[in-house]
N, C-alpha and C. Protein backbone atom coordinates (compact mmCIF):
# COMPACT_ATOMS: atom_id res chain seq x y z
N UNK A 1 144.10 79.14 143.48
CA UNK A 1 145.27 79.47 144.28
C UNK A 1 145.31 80.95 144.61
N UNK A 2 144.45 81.85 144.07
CA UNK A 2 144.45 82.98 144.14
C UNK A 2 143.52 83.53 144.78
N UNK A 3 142.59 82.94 145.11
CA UNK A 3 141.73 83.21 146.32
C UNK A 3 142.35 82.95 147.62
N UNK A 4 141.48 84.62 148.78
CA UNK A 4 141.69 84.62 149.82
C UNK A 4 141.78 83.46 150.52
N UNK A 5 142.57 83.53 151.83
CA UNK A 5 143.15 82.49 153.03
C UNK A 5 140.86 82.00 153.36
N UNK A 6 140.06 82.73 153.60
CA UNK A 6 139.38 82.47 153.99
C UNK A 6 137.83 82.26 152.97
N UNK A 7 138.25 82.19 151.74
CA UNK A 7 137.02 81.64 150.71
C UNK A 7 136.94 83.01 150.13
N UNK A 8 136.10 83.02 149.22
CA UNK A 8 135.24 84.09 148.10
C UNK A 8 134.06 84.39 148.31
N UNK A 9 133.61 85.51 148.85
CA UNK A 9 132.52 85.88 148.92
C UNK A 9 131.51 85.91 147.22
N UNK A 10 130.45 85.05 147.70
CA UNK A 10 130.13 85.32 146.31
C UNK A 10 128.55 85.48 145.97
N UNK A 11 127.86 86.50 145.28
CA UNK A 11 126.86 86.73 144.74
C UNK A 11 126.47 87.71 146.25
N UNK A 12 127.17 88.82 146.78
CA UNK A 12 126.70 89.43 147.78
C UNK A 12 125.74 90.68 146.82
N UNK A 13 126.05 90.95 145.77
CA UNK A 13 125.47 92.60 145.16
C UNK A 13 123.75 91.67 145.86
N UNK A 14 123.19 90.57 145.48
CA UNK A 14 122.20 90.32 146.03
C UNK A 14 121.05 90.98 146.86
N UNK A 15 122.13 91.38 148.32
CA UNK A 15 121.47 91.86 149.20
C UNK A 15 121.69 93.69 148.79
N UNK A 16 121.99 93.79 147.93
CA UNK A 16 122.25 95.54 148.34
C UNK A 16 120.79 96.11 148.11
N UNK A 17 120.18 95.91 147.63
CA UNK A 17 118.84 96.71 147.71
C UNK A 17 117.54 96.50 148.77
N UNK A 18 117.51 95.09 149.15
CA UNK A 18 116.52 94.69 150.44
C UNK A 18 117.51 94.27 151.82
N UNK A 19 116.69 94.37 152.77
CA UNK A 19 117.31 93.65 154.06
C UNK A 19 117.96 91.96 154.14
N UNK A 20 119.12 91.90 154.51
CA UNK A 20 120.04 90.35 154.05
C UNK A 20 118.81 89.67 154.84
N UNK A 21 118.78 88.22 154.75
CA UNK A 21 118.49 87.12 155.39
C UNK A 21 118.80 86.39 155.20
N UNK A 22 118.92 84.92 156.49
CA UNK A 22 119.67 84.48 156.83
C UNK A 22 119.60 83.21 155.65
N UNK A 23 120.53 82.63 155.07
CA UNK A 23 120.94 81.24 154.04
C UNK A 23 120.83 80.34 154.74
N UNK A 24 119.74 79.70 154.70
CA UNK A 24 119.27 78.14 155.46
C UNK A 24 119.86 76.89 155.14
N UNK A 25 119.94 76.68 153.56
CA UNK A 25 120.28 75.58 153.15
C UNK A 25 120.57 76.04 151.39
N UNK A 26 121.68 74.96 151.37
CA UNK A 26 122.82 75.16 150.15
C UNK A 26 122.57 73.65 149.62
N UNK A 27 122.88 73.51 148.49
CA UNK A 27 122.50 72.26 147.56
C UNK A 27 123.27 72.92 146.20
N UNK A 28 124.58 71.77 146.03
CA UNK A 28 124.89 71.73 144.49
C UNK A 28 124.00 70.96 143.42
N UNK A 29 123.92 71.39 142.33
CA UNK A 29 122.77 71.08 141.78
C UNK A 29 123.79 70.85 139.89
N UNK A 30 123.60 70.07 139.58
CA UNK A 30 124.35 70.13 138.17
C UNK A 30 125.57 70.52 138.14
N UNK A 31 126.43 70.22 138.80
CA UNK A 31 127.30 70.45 138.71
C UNK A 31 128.15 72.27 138.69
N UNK A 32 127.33 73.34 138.64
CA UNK A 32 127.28 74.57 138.19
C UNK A 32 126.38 75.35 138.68
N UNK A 33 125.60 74.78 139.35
CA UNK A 33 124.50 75.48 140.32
C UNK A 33 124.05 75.17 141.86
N UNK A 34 123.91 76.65 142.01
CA UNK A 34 123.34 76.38 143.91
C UNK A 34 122.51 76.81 144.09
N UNK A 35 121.69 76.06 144.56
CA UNK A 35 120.22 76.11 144.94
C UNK A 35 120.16 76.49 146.52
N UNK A 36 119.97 78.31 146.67
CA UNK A 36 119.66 78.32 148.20
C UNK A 36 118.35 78.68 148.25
N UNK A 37 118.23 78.47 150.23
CA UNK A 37 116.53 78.56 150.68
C UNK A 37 117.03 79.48 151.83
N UNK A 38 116.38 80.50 152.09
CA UNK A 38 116.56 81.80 152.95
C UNK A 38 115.21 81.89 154.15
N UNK A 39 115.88 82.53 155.01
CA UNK A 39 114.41 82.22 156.11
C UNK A 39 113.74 83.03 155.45
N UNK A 40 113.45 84.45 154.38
CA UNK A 40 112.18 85.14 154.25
C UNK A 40 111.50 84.47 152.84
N UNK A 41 111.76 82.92 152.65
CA UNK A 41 111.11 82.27 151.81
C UNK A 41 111.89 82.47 150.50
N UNK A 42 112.80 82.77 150.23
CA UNK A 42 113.20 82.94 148.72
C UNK A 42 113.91 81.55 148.14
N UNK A 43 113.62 81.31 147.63
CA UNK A 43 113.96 79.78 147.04
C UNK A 43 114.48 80.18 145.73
N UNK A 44 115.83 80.01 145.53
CA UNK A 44 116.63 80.13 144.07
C UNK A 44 117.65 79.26 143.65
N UNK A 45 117.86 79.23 142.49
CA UNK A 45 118.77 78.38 142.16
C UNK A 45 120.09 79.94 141.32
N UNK A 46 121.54 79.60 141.15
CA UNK A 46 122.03 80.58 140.64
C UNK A 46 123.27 79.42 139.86
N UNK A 47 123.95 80.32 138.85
CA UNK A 47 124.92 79.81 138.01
C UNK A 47 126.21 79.86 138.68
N UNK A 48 127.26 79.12 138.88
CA UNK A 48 127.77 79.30 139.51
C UNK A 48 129.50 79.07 138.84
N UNK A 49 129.16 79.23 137.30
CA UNK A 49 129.87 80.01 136.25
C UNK A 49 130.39 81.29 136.33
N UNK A 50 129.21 81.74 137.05
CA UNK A 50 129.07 83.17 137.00
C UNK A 50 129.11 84.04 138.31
N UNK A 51 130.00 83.80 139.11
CA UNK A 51 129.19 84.59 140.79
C UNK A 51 129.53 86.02 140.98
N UNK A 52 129.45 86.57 140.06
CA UNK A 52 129.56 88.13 139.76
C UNK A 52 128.25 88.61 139.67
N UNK A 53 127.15 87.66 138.54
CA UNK A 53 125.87 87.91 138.72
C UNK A 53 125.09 87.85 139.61
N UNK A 54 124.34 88.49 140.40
CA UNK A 54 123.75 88.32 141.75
C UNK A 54 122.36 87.62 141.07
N UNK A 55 121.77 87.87 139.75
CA UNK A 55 120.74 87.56 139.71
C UNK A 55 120.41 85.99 139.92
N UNK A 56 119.82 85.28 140.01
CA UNK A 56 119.01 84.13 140.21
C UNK A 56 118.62 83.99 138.86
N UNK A 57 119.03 82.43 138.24
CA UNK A 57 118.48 81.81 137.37
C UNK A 57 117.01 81.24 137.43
N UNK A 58 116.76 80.87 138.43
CA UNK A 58 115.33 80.81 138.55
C UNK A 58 114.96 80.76 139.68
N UNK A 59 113.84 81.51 139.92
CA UNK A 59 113.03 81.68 141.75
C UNK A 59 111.84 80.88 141.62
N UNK A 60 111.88 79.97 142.40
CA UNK A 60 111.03 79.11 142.78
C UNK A 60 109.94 79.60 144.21
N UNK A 61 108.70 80.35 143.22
CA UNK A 61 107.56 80.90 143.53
C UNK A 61 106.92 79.97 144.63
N UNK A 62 105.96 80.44 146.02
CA UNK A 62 105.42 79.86 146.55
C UNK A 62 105.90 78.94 147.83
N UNK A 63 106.95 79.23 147.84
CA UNK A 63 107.88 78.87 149.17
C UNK A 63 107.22 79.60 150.30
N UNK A 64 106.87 78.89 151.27
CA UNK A 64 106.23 79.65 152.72
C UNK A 64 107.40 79.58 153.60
N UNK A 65 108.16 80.82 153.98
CA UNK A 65 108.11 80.89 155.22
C UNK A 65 108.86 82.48 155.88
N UNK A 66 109.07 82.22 156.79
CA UNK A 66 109.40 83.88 157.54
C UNK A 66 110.38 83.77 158.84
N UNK A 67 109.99 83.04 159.38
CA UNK A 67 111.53 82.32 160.45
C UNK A 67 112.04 81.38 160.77
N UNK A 68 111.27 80.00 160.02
CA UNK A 68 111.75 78.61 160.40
C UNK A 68 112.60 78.60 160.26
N UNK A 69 114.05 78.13 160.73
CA UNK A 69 115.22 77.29 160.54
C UNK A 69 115.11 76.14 160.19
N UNK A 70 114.24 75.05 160.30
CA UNK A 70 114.75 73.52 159.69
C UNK A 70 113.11 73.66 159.21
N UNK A 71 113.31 73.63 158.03
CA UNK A 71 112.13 73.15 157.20
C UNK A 71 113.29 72.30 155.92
N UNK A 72 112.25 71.09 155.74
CA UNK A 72 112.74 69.99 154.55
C UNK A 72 113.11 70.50 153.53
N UNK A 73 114.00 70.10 152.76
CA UNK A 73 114.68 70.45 151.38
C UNK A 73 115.34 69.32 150.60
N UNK A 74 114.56 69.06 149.71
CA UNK A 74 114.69 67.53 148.60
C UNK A 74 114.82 68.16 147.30
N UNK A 75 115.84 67.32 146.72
CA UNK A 75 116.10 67.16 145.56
C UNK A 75 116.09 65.96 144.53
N UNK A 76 115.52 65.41 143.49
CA UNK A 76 115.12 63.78 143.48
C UNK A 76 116.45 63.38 142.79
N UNK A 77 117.08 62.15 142.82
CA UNK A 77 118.34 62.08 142.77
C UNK A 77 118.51 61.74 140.87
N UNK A 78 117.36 62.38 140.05
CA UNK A 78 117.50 63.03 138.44
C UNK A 78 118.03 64.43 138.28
N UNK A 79 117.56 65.48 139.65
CA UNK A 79 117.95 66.46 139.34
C UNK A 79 116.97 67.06 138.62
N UNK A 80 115.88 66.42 138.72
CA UNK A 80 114.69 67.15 137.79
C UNK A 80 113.53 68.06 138.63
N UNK A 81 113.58 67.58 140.17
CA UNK A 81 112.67 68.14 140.77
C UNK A 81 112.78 68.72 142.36
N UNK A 82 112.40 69.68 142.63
CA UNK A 82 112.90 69.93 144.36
C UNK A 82 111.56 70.20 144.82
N UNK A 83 111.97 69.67 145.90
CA UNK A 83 110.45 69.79 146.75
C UNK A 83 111.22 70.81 148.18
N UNK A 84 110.29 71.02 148.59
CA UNK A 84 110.59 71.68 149.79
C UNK A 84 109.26 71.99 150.90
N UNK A 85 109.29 72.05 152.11
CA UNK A 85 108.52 72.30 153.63
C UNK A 85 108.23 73.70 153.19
N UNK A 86 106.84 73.98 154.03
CA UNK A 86 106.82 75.47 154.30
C UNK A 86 106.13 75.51 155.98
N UNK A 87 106.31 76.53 156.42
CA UNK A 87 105.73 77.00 157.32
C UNK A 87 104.45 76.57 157.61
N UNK A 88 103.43 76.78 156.45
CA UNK A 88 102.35 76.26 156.79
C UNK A 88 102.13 74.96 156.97
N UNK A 89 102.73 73.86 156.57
CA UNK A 89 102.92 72.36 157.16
C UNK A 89 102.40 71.98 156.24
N UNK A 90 102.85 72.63 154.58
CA UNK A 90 102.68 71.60 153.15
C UNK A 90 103.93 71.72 152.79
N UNK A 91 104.00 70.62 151.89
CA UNK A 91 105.21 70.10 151.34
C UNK A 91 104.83 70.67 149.64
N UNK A 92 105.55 71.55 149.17
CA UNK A 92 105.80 71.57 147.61
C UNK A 92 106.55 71.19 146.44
N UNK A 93 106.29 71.44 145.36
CA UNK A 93 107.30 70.63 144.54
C UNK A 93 107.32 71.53 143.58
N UNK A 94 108.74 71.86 142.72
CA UNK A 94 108.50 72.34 141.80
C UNK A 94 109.88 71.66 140.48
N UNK A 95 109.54 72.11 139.06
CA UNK A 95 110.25 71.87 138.09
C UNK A 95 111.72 72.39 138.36
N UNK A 96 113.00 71.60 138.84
CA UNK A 96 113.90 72.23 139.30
C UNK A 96 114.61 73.20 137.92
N UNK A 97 114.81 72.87 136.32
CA UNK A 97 114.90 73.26 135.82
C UNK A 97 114.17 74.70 135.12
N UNK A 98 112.85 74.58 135.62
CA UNK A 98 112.05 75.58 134.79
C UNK A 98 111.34 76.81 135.81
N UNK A 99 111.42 75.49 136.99
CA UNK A 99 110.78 76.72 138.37
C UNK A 99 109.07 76.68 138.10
N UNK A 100 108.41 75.48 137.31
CA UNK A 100 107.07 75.41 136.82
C UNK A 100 106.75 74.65 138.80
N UNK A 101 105.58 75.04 139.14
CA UNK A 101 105.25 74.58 140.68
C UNK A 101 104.70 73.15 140.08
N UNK A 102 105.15 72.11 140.82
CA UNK A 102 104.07 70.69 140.26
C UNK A 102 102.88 70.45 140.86
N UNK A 103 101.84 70.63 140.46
CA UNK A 103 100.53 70.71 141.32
C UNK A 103 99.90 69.30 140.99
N UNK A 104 99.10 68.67 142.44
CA UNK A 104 98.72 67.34 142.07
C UNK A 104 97.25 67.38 141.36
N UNK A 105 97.27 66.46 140.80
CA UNK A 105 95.72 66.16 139.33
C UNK A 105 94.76 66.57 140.38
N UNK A 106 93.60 67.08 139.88
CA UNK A 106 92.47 67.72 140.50
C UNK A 106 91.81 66.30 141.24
N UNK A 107 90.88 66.61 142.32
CA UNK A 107 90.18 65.81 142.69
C UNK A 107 88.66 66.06 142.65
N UNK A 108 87.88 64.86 142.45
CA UNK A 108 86.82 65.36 141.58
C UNK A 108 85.74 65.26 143.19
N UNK A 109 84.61 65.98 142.96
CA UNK A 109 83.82 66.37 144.38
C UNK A 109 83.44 65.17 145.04
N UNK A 110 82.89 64.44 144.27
CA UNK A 110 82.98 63.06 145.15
C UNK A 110 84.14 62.59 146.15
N UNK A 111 85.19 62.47 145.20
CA UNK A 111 86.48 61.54 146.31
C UNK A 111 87.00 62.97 147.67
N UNK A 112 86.62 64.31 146.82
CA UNK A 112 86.62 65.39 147.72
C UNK A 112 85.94 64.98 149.18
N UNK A 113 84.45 64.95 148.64
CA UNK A 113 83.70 64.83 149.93
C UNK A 113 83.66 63.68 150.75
N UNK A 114 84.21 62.37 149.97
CA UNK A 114 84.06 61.25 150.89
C UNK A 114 85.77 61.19 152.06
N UNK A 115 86.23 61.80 151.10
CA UNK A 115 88.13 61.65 151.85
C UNK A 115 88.22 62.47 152.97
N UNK A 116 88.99 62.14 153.95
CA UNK A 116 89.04 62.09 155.10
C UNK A 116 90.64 62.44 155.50
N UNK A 117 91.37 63.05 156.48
CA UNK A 117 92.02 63.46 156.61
C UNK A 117 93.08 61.99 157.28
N UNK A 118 92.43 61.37 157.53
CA UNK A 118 92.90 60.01 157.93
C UNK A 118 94.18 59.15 157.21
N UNK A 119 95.61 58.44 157.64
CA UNK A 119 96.27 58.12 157.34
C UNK A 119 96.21 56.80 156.68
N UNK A 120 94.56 55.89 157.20
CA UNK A 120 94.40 54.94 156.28
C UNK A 120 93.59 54.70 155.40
N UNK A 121 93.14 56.51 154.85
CA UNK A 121 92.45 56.51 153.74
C UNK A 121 93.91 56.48 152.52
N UNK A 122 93.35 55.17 151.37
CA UNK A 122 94.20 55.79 150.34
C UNK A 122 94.30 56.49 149.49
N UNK A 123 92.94 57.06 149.59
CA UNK A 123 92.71 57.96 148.31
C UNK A 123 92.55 59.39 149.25
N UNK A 124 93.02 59.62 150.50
CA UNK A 124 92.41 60.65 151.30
C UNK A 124 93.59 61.52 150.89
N UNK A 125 93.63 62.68 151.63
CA UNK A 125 94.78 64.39 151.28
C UNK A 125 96.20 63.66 151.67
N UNK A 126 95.82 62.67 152.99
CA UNK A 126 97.40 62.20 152.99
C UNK A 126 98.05 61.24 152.23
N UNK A 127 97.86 61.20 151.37
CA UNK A 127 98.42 60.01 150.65
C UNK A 127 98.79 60.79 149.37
N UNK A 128 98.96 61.90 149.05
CA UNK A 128 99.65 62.75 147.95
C UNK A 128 100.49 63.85 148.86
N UNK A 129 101.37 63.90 148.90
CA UNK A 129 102.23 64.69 149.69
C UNK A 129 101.82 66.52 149.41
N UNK A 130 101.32 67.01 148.09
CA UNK A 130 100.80 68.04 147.75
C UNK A 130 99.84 68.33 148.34
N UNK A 131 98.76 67.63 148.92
CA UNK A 131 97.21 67.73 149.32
C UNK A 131 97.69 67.66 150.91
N UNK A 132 98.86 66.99 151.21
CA UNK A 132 98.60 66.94 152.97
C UNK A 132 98.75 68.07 153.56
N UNK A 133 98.09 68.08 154.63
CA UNK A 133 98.54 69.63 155.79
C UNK A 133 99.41 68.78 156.85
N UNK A 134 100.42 68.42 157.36
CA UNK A 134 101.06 67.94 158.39
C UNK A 134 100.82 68.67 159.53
N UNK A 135 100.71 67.77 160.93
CA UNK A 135 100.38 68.57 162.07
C UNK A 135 101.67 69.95 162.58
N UNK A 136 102.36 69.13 162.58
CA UNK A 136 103.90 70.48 162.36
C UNK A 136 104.57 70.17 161.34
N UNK A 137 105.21 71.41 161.02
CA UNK A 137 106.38 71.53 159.15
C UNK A 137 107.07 70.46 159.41
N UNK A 138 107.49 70.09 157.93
CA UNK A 138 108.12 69.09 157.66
C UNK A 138 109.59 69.64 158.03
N UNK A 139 110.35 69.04 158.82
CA UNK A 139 111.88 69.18 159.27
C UNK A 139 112.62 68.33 157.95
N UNK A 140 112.52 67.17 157.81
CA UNK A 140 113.53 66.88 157.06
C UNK A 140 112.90 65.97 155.68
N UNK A 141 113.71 66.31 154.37
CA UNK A 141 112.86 64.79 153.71
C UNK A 141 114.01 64.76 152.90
N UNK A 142 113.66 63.36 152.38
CA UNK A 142 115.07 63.04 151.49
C UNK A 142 114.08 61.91 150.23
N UNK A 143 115.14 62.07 149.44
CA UNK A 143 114.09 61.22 147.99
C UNK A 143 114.74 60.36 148.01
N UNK A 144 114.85 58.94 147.98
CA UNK A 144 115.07 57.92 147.30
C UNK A 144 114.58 57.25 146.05
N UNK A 145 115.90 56.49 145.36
CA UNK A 145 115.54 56.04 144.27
C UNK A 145 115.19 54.39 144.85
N UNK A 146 113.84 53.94 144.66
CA UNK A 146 113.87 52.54 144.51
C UNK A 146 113.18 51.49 143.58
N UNK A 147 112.97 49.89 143.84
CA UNK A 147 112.28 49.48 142.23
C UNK A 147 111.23 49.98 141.77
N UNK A 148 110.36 50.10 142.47
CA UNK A 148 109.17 50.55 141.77
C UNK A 148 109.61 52.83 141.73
N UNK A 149 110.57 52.95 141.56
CA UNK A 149 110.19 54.39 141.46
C UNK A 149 110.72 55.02 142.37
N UNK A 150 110.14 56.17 142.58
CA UNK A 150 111.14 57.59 143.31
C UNK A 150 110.46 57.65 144.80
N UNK A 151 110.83 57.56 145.87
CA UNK A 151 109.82 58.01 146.96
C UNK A 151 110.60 59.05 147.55
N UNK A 152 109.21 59.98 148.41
CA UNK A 152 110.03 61.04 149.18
C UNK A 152 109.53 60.28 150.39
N UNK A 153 110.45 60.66 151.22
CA UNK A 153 110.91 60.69 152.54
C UNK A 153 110.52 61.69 153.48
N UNK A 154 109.42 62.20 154.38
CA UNK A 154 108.75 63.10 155.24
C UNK A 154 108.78 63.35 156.70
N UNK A 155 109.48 63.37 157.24
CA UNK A 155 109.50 63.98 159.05
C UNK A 155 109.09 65.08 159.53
N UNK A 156 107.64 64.86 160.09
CA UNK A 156 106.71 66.10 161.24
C UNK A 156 106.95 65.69 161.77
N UNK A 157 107.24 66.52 163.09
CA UNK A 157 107.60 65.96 164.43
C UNK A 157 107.76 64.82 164.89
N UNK A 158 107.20 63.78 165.21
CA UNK A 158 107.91 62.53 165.76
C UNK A 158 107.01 61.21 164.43
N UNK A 159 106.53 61.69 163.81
CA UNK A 159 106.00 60.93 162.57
C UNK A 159 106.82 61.05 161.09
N UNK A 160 107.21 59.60 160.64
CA UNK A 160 107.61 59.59 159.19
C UNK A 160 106.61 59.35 158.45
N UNK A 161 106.68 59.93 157.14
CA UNK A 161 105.86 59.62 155.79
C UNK A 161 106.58 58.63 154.94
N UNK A 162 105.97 58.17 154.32
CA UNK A 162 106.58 57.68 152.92
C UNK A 162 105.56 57.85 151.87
N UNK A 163 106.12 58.85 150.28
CA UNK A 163 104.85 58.83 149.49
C UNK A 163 105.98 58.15 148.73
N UNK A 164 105.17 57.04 147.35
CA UNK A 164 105.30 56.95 146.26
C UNK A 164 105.57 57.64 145.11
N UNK A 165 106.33 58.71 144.20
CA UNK A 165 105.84 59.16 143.65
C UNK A 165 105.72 58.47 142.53
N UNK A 166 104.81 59.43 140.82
CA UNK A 166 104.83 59.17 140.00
C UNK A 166 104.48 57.66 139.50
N UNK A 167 104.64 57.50 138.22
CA UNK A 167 104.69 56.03 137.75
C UNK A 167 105.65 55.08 137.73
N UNK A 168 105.52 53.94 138.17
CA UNK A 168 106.57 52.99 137.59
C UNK A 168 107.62 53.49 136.73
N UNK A 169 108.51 53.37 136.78
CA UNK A 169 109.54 53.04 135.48
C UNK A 169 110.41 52.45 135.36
N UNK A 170 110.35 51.92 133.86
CA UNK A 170 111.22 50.80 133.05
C UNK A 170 112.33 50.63 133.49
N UNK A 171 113.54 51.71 133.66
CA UNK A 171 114.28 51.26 134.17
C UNK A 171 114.85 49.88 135.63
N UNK A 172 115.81 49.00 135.01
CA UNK A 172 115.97 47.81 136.05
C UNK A 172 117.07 47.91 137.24
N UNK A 173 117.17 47.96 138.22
CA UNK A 173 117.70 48.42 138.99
C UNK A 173 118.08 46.98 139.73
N UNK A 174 119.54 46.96 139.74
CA UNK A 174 120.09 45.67 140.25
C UNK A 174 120.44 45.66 141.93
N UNK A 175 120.40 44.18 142.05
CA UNK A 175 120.77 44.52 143.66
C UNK A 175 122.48 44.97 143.96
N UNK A 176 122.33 45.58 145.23
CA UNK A 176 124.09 45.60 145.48
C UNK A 176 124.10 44.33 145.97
């Protein structure tokens, strides 16, 4: 009730030492945290206990970009993981809690050299969302929860993805 007619500015000390840029996309995250993405690539999550602290609870390393406006921004609906678009037209993922990058299992030189950039290879770069290069950045993705597991959701330009992630799990999921 004691806040201004027009909101609370909050976590500005931020910008006082580098040049501002522009806040792309906002995501509540646990109830207590906001997870923003800035056009000069800074990917953070902050406490939001606290908006006196400008610092960032954790910066999520390896974010590409420099002027896109709509690049993808996913969160999996555990709250355990965010993926996000870059500029260069890969999709990343990282530990939303720890800010650890999730990198996909190595590929060994064989399936290297026989795989093919092709959409109906299944073992090829496109079929792990980490390994693909998309022809243009990913604009939008969204995670769903379904039976067999978590999928993300991928839009390059006039093409959708769908990856699988992860393993199966136990959990039973009823119909509506």
């Amino acid at each position: 009730m004691r806040l201004k007619a027009y909101g609370q500015k909050l976590y500005d000390e931020r910008f006082g030492q580098g040049a501002r840029s522009t806040v792309l996309h906002l995501d509540l995250v646990n109830e207590h945290q906001l997870l923003t993405s800035q056009m000069n690539g800074e990917l953070a999550l902050y406490d939001l206990r606290f908006p006196c602290n400008s610092e960032p609870l954790i910066r999520y390393r390896g974010h590409v970009n420099t002027s896109s406006r709509k690049l993808g921004i996913a969160i999996d609906p555990y709250e355990q993981f965010l993926f996000a678009a870059g500029e260069d037209c890969r999709v990343r993922g990282w530990s939303l809690n720890s800010g650890t990058p999730v990198e996909p299992p190595p590929m060994d030189e064989d399936a290297l050299s026989a795989s093919s950039s092709s959409l109906d290879d299944p073992d090829g770069p496109m079929s792990n969302p980490f390994r693909a290069i998309f022809s243009s950045p990913v604009a939008a993705m969204q995670l769903t929860r379904e039976r067999k597991g978590i999928c993300l959701w991928a839009a390059s330009d006039e093409d959708l993805y769908r990856y699988h992630l992860g393993q199966q799990d136990d959990r039973v999921y009823l119909d509506d």
